[in-house]
C-alpha atoms as a PDB file:
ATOM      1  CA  UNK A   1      87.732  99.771 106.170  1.00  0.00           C
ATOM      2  CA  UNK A   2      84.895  97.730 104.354  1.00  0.00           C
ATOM      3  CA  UNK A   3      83.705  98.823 100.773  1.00  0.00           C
ATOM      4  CA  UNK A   4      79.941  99.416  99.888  1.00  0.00           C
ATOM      5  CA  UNK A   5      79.383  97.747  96.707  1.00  0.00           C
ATOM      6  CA  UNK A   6      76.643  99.322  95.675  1.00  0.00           C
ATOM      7  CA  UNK A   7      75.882  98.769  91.790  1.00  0.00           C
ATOM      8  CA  UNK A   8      78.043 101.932  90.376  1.00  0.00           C
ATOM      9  CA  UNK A   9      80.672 101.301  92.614  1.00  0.00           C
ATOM     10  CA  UNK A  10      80.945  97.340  91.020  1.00  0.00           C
ATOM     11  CA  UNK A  11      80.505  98.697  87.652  1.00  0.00           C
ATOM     12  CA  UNK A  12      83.055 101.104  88.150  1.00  0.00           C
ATOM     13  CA  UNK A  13      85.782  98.590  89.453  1.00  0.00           C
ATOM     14  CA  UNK A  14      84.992  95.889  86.896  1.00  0.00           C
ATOM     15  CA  UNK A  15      85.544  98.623  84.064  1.00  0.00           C
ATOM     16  CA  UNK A  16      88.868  99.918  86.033  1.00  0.00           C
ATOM     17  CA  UNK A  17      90.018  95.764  85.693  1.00  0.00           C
ATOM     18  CA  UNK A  18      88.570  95.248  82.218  1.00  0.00           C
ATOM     19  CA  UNK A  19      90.401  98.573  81.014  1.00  0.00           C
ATOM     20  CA  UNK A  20      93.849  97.517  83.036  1.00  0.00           C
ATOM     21  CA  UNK A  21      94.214  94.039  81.833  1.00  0.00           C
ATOM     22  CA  UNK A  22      93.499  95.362  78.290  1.00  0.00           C
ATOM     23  CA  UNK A  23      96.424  98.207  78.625  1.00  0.00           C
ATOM     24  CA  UNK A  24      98.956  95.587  79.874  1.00  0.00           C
ATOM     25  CA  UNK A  25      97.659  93.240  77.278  1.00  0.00           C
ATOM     26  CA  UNK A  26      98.502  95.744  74.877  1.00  0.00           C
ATOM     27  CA  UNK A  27     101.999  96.756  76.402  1.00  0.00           C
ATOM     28  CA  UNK A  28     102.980  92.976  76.750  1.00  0.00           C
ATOM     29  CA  UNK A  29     101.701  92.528  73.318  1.00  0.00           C
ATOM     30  CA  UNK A  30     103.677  95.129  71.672  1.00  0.00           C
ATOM     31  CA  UNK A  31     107.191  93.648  73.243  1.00  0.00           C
ATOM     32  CA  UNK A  32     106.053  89.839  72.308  1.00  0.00           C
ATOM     33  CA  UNK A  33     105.306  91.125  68.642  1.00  0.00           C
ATOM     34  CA  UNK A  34     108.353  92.984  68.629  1.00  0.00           C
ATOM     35  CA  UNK A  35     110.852  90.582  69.950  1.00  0.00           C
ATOM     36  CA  UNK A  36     108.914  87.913  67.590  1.00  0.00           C
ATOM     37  CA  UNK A  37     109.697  90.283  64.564  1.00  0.00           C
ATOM     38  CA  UNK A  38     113.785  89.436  65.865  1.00  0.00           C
ATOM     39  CA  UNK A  39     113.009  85.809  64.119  1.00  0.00           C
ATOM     40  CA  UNK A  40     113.113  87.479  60.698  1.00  0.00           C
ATOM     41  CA  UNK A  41     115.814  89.552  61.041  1.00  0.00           C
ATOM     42  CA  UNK A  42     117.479  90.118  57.697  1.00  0.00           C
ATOM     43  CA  UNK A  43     114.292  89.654  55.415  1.00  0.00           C
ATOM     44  CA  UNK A  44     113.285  91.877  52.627  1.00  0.00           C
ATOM     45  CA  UNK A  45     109.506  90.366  52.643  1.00  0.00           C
ATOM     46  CA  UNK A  46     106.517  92.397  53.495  1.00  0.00           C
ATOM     47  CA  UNK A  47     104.469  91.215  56.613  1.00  0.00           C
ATOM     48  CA  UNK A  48     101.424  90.366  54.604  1.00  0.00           C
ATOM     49  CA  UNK A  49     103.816  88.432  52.805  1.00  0.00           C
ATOM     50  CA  UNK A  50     105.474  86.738  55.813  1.00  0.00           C
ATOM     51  CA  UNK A  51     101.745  86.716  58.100  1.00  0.00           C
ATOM     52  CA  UNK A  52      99.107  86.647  55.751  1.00  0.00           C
ATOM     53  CA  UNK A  53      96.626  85.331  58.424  1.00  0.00           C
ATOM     54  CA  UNK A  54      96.287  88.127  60.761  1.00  0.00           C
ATOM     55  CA  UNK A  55      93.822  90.806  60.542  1.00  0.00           C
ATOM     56  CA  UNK A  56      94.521  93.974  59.096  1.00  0.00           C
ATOM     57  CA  UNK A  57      98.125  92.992  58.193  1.00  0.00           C
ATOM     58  CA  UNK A  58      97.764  94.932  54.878  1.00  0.00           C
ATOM     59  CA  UNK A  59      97.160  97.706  56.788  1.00  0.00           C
ATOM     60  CA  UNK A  60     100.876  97.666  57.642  1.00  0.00           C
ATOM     61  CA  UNK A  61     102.990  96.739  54.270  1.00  0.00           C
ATOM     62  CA  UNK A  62     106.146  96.674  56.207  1.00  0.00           C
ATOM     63  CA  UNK A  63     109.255  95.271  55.954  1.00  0.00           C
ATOM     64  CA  UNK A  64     109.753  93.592  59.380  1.00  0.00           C
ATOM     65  CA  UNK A  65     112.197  96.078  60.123  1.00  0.00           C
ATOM     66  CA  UNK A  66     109.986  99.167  60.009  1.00  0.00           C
ATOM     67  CA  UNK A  67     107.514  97.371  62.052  1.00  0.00           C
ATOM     68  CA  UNK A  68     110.282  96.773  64.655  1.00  0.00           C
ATOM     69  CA  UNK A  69     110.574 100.213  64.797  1.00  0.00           C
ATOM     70  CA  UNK A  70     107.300 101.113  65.007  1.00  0.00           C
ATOM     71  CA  UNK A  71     106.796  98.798  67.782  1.00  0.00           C
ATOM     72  CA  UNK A  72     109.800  99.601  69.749  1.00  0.00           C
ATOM     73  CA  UNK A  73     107.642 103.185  69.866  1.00  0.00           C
ATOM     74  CA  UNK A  74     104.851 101.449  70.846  1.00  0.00           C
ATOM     75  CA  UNK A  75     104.901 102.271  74.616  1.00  0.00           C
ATOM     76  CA  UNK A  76     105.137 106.251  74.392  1.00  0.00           C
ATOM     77  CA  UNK A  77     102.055 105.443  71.806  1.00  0.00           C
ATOM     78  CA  UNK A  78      99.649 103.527  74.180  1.00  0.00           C
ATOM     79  CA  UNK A  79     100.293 105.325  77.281  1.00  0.00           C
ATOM     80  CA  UNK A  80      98.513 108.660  75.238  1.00  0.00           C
ATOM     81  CA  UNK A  81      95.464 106.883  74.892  1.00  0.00           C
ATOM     82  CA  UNK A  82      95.793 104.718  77.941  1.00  0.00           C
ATOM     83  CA  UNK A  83      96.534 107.504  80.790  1.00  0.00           C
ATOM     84  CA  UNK A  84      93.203 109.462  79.571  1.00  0.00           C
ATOM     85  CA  UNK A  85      91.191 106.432  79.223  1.00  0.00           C
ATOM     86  CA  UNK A  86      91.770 105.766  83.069  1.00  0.00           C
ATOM     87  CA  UNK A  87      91.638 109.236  83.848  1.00  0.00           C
ATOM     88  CA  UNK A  88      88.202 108.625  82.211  1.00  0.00           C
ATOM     89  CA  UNK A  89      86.692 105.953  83.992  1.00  0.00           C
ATOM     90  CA  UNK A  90      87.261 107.749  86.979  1.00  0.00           C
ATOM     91  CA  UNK A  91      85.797 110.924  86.482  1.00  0.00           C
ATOM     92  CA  UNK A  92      82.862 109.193  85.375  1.00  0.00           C
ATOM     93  CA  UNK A  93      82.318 107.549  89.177  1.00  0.00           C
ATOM     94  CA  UNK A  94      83.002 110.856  90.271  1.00  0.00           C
ATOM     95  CA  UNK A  95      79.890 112.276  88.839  1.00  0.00           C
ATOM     96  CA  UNK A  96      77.922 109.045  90.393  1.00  0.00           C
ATOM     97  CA  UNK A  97      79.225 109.769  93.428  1.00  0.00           C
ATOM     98  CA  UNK A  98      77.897 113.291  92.967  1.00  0.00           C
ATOM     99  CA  UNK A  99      74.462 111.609  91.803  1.00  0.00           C
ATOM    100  CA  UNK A 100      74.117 109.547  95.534  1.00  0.00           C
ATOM    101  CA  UNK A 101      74.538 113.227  96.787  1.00  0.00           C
ATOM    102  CA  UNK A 102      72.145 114.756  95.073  1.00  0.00           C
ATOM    103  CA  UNK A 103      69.638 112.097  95.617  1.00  0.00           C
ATOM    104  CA  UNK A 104      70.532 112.492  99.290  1.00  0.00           C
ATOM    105  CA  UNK A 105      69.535 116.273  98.829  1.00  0.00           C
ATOM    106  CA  UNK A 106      73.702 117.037  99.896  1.00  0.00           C
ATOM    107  CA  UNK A 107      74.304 119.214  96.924  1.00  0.00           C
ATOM    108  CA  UNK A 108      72.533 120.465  93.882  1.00  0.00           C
ATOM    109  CA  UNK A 109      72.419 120.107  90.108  1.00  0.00           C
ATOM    110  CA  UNK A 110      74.115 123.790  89.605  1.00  0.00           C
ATOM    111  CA  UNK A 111      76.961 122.450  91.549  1.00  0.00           C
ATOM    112  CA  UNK A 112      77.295 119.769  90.320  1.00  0.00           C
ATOM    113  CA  UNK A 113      77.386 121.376  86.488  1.00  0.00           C
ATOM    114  CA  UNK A 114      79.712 123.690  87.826  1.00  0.00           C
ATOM    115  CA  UNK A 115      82.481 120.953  88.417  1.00  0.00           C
ATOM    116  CA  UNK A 116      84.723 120.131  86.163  1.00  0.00           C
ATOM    117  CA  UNK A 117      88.537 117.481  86.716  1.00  0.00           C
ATOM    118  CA  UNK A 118      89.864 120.356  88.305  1.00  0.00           C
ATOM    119  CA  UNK A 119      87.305 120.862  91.099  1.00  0.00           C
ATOM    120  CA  UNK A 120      85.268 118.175  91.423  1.00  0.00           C
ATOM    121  CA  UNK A 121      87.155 116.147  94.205  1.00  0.00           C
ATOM    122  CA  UNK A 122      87.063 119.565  96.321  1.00  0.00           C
ATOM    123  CA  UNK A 123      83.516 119.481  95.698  1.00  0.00           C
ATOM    124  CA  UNK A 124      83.156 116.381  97.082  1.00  0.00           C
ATOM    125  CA  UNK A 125      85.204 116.876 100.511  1.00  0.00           C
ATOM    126  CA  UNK A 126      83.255 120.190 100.796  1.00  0.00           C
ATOM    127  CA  UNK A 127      79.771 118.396 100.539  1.00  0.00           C
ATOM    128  CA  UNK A 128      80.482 115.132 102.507  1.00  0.00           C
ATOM    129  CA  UNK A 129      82.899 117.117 104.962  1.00  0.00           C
ATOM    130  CA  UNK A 130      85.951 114.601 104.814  1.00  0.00           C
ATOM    131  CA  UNK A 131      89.251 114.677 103.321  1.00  0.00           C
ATOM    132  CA  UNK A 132      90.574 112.775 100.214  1.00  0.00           C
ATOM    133  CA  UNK A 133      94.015 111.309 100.881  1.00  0.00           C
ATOM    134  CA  UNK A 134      96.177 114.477 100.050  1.00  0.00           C
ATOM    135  CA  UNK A 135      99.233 112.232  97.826  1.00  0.00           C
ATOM    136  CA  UNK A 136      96.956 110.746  95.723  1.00  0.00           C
ATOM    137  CA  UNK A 137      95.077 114.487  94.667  1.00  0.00           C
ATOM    138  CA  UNK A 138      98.286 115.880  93.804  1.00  0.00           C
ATOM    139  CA  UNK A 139      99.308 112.666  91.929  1.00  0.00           C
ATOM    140  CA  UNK A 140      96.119 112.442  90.552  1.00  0.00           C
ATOM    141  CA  UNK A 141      96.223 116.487  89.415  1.00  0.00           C
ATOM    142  CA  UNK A 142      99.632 116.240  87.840  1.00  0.00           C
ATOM    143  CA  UNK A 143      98.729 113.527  85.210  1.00  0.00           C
ATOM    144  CA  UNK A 144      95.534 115.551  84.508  1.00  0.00           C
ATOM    145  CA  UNK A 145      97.594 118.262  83.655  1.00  0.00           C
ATOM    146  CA  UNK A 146     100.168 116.118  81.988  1.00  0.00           C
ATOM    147  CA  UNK A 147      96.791 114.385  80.181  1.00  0.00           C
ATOM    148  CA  UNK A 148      95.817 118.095  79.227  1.00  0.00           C
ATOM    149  CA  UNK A 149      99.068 118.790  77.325  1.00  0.00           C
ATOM    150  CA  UNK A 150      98.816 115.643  75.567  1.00  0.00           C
ATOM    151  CA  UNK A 151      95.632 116.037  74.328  1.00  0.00           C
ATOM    152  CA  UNK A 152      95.247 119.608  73.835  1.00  0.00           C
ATOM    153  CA  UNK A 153      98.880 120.990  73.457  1.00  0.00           C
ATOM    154  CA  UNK A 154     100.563 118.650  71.017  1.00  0.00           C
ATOM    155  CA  UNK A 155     102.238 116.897  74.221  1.00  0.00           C
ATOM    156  CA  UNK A 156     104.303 120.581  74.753  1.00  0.00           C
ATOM    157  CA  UNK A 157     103.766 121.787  78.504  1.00  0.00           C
ATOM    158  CA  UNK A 158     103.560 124.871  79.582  1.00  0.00           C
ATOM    159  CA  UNK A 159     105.339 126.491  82.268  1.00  0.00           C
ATOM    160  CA  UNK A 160     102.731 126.098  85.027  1.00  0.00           C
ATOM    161  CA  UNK A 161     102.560 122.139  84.631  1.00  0.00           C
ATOM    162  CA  UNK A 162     106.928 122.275  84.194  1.00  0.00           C
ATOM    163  CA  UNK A 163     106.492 123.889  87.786  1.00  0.00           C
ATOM    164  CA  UNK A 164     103.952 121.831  88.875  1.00  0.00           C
ATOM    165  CA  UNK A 165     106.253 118.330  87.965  1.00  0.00           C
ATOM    166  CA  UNK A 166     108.557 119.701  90.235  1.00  0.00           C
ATOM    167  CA  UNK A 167     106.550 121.049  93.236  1.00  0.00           C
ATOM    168  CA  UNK A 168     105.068 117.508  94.734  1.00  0.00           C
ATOM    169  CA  UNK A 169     105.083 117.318  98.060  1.00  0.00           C
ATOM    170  CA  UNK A 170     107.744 114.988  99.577  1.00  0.00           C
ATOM    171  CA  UNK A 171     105.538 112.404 100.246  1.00  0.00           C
ATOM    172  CA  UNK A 172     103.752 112.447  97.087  1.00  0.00           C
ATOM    173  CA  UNK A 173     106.775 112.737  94.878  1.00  0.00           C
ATOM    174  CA  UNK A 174     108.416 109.307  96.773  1.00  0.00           C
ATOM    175  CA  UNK A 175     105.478 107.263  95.788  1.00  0.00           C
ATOM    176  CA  UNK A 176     105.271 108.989  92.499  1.00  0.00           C
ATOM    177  CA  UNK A 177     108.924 107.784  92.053  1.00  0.00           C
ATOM    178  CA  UNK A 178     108.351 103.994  93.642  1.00  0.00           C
ATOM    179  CA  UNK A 179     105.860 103.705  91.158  1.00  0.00           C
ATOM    180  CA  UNK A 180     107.349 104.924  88.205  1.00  0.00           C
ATOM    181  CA  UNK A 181     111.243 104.577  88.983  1.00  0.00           C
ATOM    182  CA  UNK A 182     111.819 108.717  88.218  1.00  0.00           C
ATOM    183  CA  UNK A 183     110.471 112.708  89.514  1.00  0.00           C
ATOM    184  CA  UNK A 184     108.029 113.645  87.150  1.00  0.00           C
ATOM    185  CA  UNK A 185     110.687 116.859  87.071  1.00  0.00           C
ATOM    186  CA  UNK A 186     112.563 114.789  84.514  1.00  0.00           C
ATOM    187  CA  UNK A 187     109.495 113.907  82.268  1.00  0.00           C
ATOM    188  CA  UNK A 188     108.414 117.213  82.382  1.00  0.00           C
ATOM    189  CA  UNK A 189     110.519 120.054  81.000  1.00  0.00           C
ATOM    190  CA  UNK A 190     109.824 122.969  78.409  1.00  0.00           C
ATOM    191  CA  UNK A 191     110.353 122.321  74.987  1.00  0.00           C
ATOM    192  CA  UNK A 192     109.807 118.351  75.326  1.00  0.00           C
ATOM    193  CA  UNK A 193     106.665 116.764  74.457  1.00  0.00           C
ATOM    194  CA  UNK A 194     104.780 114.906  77.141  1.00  0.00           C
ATOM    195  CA  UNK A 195     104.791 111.079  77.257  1.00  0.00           C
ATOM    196  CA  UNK A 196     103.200 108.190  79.306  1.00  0.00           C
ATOM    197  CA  UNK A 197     105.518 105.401  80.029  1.00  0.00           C
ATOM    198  CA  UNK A 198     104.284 101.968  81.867  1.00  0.00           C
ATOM    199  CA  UNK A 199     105.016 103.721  85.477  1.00  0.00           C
ATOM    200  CA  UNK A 200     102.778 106.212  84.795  1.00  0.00           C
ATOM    201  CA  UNK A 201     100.031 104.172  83.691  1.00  0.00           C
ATOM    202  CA  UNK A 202     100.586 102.052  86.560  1.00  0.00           C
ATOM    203  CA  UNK A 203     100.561 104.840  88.445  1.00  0.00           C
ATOM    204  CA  UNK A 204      97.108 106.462  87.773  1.00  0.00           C
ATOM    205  CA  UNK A 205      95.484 103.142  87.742  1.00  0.00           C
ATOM    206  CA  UNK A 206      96.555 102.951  91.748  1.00  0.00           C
ATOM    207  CA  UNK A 207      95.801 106.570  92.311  1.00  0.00           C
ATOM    208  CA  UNK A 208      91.919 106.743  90.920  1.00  0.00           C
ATOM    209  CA  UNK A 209      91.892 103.239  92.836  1.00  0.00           C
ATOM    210  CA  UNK A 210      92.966 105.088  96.108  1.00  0.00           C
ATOM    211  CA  UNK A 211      90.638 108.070  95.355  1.00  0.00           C
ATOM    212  CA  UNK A 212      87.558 106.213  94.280  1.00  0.00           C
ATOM    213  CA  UNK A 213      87.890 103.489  97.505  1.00  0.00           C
ATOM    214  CA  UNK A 214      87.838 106.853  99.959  1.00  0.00           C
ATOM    215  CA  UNK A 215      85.197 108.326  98.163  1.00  0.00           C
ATOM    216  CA  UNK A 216      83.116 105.360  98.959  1.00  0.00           C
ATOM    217  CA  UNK A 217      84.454 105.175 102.511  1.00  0.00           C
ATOM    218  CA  UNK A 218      83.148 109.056 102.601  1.00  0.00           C
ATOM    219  CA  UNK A 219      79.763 107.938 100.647  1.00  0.00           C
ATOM    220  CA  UNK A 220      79.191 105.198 103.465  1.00  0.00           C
ATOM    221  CA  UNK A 221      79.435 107.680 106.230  1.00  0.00           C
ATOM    222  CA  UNK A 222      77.645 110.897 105.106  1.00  0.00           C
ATOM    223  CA  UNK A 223      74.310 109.586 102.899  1.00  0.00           C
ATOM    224  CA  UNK A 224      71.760 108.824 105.199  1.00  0.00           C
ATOM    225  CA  UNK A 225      70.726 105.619 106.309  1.00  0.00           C
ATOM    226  CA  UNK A 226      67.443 105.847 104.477  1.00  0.00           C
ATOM    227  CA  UNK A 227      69.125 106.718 101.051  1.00  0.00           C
ATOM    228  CA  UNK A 228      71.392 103.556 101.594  1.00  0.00           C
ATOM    229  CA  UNK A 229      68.465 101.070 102.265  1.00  0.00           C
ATOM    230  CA  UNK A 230      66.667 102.319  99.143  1.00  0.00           C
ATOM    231  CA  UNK A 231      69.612 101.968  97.108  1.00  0.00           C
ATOM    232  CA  UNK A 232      70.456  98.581  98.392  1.00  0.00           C
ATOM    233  CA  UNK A 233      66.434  97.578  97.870  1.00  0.00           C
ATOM    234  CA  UNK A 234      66.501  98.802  94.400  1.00  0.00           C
ATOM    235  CA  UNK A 235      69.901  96.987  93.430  1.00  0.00           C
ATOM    236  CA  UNK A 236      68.191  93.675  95.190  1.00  0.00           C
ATOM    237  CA  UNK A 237      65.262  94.374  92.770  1.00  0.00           C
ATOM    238  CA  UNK A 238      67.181  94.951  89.972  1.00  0.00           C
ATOM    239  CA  UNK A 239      69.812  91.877  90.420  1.00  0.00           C
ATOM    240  CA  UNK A 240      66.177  89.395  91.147  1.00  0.00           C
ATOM    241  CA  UNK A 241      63.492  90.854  89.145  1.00  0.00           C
ATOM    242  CA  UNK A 242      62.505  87.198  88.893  1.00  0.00           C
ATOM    243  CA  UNK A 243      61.403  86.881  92.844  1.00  0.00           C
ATOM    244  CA  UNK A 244      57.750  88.159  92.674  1.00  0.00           C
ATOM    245  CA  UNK A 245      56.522  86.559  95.662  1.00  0.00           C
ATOM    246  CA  UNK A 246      57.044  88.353  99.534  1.00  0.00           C
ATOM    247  CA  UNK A 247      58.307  85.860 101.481  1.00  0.00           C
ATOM    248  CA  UNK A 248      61.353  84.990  98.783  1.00  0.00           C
ATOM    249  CA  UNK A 249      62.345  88.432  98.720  1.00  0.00           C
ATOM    250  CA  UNK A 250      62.957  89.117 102.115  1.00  0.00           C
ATOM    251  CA  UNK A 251      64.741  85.932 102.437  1.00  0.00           C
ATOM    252  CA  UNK A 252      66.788  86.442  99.987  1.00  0.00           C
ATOM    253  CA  UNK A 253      67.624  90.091 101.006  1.00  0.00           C
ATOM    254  CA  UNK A 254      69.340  88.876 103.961  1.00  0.00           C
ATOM    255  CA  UNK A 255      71.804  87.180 102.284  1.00  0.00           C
ATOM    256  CA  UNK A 256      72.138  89.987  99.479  1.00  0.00           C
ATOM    257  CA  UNK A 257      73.004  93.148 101.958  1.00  0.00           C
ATOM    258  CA  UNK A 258      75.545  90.642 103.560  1.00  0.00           C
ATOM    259  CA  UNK A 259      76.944  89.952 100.156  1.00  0.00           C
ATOM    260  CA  UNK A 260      77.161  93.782  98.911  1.00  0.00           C
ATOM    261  CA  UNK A 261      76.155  96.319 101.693  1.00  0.00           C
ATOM    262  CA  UNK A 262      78.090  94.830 104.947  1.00  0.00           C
ATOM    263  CA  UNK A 263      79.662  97.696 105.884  1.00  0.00           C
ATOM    264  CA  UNK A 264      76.486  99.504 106.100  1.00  0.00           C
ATOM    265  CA  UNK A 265      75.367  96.959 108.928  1.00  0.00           C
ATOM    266  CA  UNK A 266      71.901  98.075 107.961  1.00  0.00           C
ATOM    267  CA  UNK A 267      69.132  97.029 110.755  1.00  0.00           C
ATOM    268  CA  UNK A 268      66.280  95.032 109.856  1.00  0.00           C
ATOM    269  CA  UNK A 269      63.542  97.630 111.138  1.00  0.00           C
ATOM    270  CA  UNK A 270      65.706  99.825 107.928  1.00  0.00           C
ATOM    271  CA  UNK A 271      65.241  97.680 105.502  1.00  0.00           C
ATOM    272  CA  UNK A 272      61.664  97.093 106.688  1.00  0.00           C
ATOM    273  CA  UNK A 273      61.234 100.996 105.911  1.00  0.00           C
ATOM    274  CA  UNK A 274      62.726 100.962 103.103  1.00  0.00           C
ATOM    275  CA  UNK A 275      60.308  97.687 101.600  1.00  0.00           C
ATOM    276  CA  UNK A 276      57.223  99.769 102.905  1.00  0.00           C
ATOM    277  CA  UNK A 277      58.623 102.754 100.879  1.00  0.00           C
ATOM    278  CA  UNK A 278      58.879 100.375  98.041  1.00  0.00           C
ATOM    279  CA  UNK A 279      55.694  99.917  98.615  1.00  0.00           C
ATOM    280  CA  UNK A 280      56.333  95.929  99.266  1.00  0.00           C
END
């Protein structure tokens, strides 16, 4: 199935690949420091003392050792911040999805205030009538919860998400355990803080990938053909504000809805309306 790349949906994705290279940058970066640290093994020197270039070094008056440590922790650390930062991104395109509905006149601004993480892809598949791929909603529901404990529980869960980790369905616990190499069953107990390794990360990087691509395929489907043609004339405008004159526009548009809004196979008599609604 083809993607609509409308503008949202392009700024969405590029922020999903800025924010994943940076996390693995970040991961990798910890290990390379930390094996690089194994050089002075032995030393009783300070880092400032040993790296006095880097930024911020004084920050951390160390011996090499402790900063081993430290990084060696390092993981557990960034997967805290990471996890919600992902978890983030996508509930932000969640709510733009919600705006090309409301635009659409498909659902209203009380409904849309009355969604929160915990309802909002429901409210979607009730409003464009499809369903989201069932795995990747429980995945996706389990490290919100998990999120939830980190951030407002001190990391300890609770006995609903301990029964939760262990009540996947089988199909959504074997990719949860492709991805990440264990059940979330043994991450997730009473009395043990919550922690993000690399698998998990990974994992809810593919999951809001999965979500947000369906949500799209759902999006090109149930707005109306006259919504899409406006958005895709506006985004033309927006991308060439320098092409004032008629006849360069349309031309142009041609080759921009190929580019971006192919799967929408829009007609020329649409995007005719939708210039003379523009007021072209």
């Amino acid at each position: 199935m083809t993607i609509v790349h409308f503008p949202e949906y392009r700024a969405y994705d590029q922020e999903r690949v800025r924010a994943s290279d940076a996390m693995m940058a970040l991961l990798a970066g910890s290990r390379l420091a930390e094996n690089t640290l194994r050089l002075t093994d032995g030393s009783t020197r300070l880092l400032p003392e040993i790296f006095p270039a880097v930024p911020h070094i004084r920050r951390m008056n160390l011996t090499t050792a402790n900063a081993r440590s430290l990084l060696s922790q390092a993981e557990r650390h960034l997967g805290a911040m990471a996890v919600p930062y992902a978890l983030a991104i996508h509930e932000d395109f969640v709510k733009t999805c919600f705006g090309l509905l409301l635009r659409d006149g498909q659902i209203s601004p009380a409904e849309i205030r009355s969604a929160d993480a915990s309802s909002m892809h429901r409210l979607f598949e009730q409003k464009v009538g499809k369903q989201l791929p069932g795995d990747s909603i429980e995945q996706y529901h389990l490290i919100r919860r998990m999120r939830n404990a980190v951030i407002h529980a001190g990391g300890k869960p609770k006995q609903g998400l301990v029964t939760a980790a262990s009540s996947l369905s089988p199909s959504a616990l074997a990719q949860w355990m492709k991805v990440t190499g264990e059940s979330p069953a043994t991450r997730v107990k009473l009395g043990v803080p919550v922690t993000f390794s690399h698998g998990e990360l990974v994992l809810t990087l593919a999951v809001t990938k999965r979500i947000s691509q369906e949500m799209n395929f759902a999006l090109r489907d149930s707005l109306s053909r006259d919504t899409w043609a406006d958005v895709a004339l506006e985004d033309f405008i927006a991308e060439h504000p320098q092409l004032v004159h008629i006849a360069q526009r349309k031309r142009k548009l041609v080759g921009f809805l190929r580019s971006y809004y192919q799967a929408l196979n829009l007609t020329e008599a649409e995007a005719a309306s939708a210039m003379q609604r523009a007021g072209w």
